[in-house]
PDB file of N, CA and C in Angstrom:
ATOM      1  N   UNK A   1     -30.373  69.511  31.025  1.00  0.00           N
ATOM      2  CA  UNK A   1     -31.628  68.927  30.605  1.00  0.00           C
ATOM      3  C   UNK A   1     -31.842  69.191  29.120  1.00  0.00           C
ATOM      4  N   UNK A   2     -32.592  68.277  28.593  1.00  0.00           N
ATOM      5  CA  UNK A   2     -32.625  68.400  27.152  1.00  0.00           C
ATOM      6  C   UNK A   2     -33.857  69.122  26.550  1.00  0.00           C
ATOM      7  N   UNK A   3     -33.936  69.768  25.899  1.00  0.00           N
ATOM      8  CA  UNK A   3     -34.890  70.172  25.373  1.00  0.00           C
ATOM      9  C   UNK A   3     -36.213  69.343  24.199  1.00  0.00           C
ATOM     10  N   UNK A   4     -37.090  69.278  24.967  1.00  0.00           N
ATOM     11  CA  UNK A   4     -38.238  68.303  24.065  1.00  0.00           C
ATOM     12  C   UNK A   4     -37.854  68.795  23.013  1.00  0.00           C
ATOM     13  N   UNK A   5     -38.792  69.924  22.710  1.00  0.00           N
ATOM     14  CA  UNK A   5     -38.934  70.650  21.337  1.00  0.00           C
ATOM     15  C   UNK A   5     -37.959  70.444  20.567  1.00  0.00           C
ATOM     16  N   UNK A   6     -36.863  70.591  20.647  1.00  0.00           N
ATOM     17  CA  UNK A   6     -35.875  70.425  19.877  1.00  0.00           C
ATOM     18  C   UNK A   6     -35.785  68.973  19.529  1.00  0.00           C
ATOM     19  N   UNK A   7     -35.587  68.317  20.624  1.00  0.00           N
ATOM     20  CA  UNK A   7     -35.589  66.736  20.067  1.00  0.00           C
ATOM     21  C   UNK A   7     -36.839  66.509  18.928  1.00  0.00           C
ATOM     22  N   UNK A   8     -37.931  66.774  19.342  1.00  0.00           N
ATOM     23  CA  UNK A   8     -38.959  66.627  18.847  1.00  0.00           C
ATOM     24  C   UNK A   8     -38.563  67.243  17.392  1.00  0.00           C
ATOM     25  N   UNK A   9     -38.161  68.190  17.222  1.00  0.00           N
ATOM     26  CA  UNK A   9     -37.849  68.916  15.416  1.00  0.00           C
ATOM     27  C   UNK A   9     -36.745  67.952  14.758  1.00  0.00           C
ATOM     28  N   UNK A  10     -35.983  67.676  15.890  1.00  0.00           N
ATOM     29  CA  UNK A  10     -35.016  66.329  15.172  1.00  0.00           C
ATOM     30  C   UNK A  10     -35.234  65.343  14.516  1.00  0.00           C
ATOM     31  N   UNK A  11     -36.177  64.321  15.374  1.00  0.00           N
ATOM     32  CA  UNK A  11     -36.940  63.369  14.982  1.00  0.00           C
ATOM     33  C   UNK A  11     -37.789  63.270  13.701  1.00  0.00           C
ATOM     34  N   UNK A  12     -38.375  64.508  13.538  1.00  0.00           N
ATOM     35  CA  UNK A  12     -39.381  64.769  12.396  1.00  0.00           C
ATOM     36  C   UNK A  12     -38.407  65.043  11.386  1.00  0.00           C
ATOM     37  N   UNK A  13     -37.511  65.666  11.305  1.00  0.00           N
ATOM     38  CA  UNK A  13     -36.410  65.940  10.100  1.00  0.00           C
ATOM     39  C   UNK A  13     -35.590  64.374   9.672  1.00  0.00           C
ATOM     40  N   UNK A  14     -35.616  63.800  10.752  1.00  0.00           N
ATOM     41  CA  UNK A  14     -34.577  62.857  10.914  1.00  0.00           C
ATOM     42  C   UNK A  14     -35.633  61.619   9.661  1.00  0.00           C
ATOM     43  N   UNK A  15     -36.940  61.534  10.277  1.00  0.00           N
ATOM     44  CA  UNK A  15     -37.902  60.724   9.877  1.00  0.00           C
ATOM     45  C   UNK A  15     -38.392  61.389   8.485  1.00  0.00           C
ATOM     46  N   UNK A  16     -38.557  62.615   7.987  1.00  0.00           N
ATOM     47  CA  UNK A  16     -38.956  62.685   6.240  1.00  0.00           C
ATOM     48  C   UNK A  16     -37.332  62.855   5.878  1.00  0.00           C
ATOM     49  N   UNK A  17     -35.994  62.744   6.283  1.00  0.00           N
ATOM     50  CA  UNK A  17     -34.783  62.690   5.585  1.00  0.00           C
ATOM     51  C   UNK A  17     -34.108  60.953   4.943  1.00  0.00           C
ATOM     52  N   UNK A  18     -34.426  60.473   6.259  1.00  0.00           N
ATOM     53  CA  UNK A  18     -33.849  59.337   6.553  1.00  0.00           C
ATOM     54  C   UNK A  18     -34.280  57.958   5.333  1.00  0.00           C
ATOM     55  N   UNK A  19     -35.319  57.835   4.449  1.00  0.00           N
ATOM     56  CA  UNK A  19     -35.168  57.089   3.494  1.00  0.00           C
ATOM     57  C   UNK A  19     -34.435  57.566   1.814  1.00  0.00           C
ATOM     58  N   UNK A  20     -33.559  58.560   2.251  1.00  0.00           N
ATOM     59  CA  UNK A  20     -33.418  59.239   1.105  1.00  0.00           C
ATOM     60  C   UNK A  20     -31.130  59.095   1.392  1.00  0.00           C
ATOM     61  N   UNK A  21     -31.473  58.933   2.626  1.00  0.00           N
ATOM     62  CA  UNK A  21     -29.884  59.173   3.416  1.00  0.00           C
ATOM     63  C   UNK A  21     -29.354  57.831   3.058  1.00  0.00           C
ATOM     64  N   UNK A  22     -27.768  57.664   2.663  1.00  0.00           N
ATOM     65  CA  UNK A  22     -26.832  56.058   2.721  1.00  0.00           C
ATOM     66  C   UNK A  22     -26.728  56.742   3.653  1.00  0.00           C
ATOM     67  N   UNK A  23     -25.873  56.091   4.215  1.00  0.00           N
ATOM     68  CA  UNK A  23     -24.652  55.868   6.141  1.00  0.00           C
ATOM     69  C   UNK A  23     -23.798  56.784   6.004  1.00  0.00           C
ATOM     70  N   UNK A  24     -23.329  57.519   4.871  1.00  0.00           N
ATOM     71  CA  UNK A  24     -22.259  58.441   4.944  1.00  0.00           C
ATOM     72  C   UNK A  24     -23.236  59.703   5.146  1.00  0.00           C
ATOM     73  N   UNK A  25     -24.239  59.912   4.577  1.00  0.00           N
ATOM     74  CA  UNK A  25     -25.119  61.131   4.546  1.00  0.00           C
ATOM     75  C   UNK A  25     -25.379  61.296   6.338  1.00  0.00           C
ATOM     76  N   UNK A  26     -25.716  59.898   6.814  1.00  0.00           N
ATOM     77  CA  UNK A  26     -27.124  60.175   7.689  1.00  0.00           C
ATOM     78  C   UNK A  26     -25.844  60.157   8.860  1.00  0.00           C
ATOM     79  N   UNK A  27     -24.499  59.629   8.836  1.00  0.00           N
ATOM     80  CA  UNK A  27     -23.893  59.991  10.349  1.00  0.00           C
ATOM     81  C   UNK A  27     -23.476  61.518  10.019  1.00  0.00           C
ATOM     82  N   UNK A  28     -23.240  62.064   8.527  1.00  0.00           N
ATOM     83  CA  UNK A  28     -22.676  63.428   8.606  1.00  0.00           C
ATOM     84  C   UNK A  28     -23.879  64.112   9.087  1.00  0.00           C
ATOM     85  N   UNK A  29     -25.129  64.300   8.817  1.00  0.00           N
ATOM     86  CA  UNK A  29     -26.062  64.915   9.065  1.00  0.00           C
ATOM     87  C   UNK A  29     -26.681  64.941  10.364  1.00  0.00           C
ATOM     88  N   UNK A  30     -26.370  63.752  11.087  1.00  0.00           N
ATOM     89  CA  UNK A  30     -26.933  63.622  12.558  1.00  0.00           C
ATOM     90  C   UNK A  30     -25.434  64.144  13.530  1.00  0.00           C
ATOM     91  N   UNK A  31     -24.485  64.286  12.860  1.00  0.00           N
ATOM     92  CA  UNK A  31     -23.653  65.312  13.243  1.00  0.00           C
ATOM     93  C   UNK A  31     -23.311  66.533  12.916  1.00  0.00           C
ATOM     94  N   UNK A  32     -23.900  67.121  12.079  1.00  0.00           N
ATOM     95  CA  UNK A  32     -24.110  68.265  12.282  1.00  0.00           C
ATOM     96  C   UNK A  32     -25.512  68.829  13.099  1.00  0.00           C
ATOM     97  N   UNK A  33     -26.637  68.497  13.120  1.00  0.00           N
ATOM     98  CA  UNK A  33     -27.162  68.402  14.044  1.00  0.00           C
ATOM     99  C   UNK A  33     -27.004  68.641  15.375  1.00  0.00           C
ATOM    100  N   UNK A  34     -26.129  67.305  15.999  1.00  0.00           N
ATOM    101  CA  UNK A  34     -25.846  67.417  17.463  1.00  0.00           C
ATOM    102  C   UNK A  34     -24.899  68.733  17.396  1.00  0.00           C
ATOM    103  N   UNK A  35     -23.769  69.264  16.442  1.00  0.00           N
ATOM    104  CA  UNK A  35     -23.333  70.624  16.360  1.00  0.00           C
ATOM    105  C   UNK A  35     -24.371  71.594  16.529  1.00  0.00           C
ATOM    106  N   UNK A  36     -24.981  71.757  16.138  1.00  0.00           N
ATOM    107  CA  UNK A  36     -26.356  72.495  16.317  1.00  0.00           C
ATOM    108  C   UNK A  36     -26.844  72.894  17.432  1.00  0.00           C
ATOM    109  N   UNK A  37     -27.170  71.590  17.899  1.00  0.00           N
ATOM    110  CA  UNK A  37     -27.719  71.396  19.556  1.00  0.00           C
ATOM    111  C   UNK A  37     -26.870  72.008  20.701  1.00  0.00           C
ATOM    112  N   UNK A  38     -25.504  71.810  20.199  1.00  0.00           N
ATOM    113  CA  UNK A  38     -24.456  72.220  21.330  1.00  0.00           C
ATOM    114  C   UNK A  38     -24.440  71.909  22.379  1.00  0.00           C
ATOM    115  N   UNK A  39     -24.163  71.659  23.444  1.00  0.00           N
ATOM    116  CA  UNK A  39     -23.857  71.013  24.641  1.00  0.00           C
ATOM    117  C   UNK A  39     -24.786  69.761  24.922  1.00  0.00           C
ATOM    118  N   UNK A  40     -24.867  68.399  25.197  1.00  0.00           N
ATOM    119  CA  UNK A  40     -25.597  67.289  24.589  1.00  0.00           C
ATOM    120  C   UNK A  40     -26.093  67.098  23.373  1.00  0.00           C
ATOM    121  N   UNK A  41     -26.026  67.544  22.505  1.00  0.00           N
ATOM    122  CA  UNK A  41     -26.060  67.313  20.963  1.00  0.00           C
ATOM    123  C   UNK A  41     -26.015  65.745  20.678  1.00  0.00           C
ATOM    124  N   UNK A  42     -25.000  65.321  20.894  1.00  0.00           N
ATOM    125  CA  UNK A  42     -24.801  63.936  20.463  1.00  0.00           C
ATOM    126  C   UNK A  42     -25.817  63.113  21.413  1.00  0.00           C
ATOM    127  N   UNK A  43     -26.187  62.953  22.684  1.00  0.00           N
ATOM    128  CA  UNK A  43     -27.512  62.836  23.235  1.00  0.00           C
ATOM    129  C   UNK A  43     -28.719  62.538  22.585  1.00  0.00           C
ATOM    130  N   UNK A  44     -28.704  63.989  22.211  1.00  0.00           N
ATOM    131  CA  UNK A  44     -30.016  64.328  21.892  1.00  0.00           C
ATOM    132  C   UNK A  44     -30.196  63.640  20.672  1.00  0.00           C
ATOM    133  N   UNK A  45     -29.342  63.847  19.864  1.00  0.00           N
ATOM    134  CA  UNK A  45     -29.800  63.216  18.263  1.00  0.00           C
ATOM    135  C   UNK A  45     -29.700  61.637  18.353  1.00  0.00           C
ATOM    136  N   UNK A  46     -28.930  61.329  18.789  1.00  0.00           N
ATOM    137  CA  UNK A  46     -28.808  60.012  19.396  1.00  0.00           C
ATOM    138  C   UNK A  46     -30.050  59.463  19.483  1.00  0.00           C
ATOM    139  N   UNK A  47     -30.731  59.986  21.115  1.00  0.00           N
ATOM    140  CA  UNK A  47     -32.333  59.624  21.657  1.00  0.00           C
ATOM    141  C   UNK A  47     -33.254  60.302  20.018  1.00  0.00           C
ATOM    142  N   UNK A  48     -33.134  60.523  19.683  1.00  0.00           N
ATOM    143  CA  UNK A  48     -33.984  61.509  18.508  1.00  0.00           C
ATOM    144  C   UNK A  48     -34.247  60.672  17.853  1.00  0.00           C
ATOM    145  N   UNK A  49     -33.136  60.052  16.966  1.00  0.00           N
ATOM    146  CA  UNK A  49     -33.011  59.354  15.992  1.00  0.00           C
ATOM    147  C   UNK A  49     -32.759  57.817  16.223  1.00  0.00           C
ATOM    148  N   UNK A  50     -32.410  57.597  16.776  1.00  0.00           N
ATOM    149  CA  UNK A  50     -32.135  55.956  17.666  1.00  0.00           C
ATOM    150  C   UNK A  50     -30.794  55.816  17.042  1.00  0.00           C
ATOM    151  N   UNK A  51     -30.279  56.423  16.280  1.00  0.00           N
ATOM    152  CA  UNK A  51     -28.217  56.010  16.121  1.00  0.00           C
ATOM    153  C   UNK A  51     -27.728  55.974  17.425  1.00  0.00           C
ATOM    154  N   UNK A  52     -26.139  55.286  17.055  1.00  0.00           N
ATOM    155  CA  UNK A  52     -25.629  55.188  17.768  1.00  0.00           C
ATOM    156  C   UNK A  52     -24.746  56.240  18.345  1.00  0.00           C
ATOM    157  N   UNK A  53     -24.152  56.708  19.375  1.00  0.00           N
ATOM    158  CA  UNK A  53     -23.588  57.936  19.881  1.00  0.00           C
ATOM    159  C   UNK A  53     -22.198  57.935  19.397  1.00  0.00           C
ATOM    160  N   UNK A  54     -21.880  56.681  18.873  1.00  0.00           N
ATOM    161  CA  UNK A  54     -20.457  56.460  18.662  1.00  0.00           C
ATOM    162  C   UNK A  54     -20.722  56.865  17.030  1.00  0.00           C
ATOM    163  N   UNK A  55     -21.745  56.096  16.691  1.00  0.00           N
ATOM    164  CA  UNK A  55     -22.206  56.434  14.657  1.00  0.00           C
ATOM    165  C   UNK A  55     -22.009  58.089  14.258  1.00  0.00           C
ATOM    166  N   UNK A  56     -22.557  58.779  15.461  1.00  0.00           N
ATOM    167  CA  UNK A  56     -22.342  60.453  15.468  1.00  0.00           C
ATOM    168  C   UNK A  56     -21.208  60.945  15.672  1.00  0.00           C
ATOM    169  N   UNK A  57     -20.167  60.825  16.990  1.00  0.00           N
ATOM    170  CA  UNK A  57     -19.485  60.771  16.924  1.00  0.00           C
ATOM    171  C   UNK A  57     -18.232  60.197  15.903  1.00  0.00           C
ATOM    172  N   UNK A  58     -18.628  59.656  14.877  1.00  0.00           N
ATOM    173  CA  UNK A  58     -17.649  58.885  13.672  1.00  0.00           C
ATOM    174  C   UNK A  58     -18.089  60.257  12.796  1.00  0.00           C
ATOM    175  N   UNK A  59     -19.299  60.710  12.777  1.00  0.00           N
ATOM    176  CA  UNK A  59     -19.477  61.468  12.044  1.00  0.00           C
ATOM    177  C   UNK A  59     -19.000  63.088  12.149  1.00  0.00           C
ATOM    178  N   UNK A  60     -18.791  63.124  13.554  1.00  0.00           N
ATOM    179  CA  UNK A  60     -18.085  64.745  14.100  1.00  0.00           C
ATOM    180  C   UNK A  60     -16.648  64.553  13.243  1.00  0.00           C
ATOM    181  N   UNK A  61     -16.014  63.359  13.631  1.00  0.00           N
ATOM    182  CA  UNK A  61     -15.154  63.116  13.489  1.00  0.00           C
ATOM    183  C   UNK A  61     -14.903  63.677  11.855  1.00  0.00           C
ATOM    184  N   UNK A  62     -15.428  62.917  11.052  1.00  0.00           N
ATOM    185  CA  UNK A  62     -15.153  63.268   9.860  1.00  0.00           C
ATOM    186  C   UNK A  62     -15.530  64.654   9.099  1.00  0.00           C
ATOM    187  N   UNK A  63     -16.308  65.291   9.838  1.00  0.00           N
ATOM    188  CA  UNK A  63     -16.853  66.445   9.241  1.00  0.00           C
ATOM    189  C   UNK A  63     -15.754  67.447   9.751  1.00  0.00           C
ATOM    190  N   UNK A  64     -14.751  67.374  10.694  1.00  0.00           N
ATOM    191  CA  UNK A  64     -13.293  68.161  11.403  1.00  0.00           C
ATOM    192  C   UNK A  64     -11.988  67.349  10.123  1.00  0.00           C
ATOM    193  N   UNK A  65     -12.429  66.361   9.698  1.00  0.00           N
ATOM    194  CA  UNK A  65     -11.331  66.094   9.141  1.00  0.00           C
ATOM    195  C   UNK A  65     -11.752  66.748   7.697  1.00  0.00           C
ATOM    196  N   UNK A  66     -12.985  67.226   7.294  1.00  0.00           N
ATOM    197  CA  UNK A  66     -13.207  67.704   5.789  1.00  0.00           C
ATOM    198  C   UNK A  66     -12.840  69.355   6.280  1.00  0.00           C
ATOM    199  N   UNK A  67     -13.096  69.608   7.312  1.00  0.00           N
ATOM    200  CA  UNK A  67     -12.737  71.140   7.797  1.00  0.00           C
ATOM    201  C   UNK A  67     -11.237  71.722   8.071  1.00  0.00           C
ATOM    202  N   UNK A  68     -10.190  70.422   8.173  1.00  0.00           N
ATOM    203  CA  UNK A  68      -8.910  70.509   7.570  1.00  0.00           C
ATOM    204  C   UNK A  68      -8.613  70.749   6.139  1.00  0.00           C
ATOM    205  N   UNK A  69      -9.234  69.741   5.755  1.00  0.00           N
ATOM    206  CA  UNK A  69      -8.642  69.338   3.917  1.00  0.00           C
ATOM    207  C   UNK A  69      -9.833  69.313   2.922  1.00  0.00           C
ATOM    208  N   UNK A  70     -10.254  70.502   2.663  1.00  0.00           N
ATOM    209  CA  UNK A  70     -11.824  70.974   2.276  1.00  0.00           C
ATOM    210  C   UNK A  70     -11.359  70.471   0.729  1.00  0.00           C
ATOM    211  N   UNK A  71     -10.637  70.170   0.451  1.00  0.00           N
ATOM    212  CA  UNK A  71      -9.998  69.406  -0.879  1.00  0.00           C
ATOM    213  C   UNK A  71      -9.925  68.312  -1.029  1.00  0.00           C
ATOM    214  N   UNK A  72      -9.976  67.382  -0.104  1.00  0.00           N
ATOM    215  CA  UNK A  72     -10.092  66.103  -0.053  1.00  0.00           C
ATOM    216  C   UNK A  72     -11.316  65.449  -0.621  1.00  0.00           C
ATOM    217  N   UNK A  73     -10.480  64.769  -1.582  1.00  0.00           N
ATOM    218  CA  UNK A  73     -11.760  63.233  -2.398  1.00  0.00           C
ATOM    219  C   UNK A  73     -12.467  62.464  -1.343  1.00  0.00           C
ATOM    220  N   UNK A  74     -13.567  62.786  -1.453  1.00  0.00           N
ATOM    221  CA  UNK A  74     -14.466  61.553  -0.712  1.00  0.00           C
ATOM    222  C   UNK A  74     -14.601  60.401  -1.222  1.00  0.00           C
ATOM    223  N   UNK A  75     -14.001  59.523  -0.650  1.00  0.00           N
ATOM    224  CA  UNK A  75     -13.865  58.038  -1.196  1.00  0.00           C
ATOM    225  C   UNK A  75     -15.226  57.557  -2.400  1.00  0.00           C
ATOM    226  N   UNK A  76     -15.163  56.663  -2.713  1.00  0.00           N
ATOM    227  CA  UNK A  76     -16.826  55.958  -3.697  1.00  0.00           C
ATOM    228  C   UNK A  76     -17.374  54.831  -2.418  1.00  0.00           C
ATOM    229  N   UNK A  77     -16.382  54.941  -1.300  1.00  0.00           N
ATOM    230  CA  UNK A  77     -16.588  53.143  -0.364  1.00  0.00           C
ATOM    231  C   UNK A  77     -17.425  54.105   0.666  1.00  0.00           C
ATOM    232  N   UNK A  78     -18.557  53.412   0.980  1.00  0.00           N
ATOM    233  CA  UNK A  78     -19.051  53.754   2.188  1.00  0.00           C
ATOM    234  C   UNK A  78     -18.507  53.084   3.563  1.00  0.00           C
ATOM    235  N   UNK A  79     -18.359  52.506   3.519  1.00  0.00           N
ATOM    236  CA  UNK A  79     -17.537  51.413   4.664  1.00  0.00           C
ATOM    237  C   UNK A  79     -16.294  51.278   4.242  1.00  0.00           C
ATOM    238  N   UNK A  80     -15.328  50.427   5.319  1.00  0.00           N
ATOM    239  CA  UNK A  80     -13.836  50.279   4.976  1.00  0.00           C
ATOM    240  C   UNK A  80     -14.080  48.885   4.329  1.00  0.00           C
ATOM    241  N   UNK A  81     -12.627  48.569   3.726  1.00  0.00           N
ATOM    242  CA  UNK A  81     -12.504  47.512   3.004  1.00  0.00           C
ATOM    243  C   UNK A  81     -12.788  46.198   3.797  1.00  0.00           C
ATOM    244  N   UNK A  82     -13.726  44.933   3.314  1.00  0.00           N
ATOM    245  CA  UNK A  82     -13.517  44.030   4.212  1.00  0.00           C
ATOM    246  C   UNK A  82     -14.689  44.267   5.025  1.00  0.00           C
ATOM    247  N   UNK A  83     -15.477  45.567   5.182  1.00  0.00           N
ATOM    248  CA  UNK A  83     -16.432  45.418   5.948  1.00  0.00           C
ATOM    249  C   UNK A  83     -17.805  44.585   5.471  1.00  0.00           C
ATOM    250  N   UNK A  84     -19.102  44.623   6.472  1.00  0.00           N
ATOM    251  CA  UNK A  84     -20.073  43.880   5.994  1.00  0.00           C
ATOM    252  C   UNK A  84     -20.000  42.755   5.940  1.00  0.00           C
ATOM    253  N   UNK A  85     -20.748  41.828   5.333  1.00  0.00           N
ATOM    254  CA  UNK A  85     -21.336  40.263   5.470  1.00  0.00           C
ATOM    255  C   UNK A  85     -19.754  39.750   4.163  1.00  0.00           C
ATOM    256  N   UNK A  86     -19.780  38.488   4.905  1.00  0.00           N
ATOM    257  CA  UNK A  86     -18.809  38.281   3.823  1.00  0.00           C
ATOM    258  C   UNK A  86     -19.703  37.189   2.443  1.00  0.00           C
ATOM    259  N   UNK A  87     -19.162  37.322   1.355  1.00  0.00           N
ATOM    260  CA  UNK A  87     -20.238  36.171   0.239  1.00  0.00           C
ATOM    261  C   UNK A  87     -19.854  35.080   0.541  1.00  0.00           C
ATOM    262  N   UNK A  88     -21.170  34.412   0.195  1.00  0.00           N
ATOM    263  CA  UNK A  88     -21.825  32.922   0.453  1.00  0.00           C
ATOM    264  C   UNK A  88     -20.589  32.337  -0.248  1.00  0.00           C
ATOM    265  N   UNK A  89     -20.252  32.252  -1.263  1.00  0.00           N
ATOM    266  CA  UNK A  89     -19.109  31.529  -1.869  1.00  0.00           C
ATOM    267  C   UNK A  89     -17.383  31.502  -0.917  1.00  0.00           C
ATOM    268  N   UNK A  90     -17.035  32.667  -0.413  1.00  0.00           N
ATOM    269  CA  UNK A  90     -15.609  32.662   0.583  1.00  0.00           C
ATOM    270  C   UNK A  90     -16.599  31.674   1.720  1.00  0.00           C
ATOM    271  N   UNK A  91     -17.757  31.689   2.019  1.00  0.00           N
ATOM    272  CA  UNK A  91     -18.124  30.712   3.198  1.00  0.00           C
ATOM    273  C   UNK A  91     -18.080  29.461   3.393  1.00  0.00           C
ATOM    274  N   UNK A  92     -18.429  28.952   2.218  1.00  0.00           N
ATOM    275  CA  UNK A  92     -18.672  27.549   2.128  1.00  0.00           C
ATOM    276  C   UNK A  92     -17.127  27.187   1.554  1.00  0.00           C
TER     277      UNK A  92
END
């Protein structure tokens, strides 16, 4: 079972953080978080925050791959190449 309170401290962190966060900040941060939470973590921040469980999970993911190679360049791309809307001009 999940703990209100806690969700509840999520939400409120999640809500004065979250206009300040791009997509690389806010899946690393809502995964460390669910680290936090420990056992349903990803759940909880999930229901907390309304992301996606997989968006957190992308984000566990990468925060184990900076905990390998604590030397590693963080790209300038927030997304992979090719992602997003494509321009009006390749459309027409």
């Amino acid at each position: 079972m999940q703990d209100a309170t806690a969700i509840d401290k999520i939400e409120s962190k999640y809500r004065s953080l979250a206009p300040m966060m791009d997509e690389r900040l806010r899946r690393c941060w809502a995964a460390t978080e669910a680290q936090a939470y420990g056992w349903g973590g990803v759940r909880a921040v999930s229901s907390a925050t309304g992301l996606s469980p997989n968006t957190i999970r992308k984000g566990l993911a990468e925060l184990s791959g900076r905990e390998v190679d604590t030397e590693a360049a963080l790209g300038s791309r927030l997304r992979r190449v090719g992602g997003g809307r494509k321009r009006r001009a390749d459309t027409t």
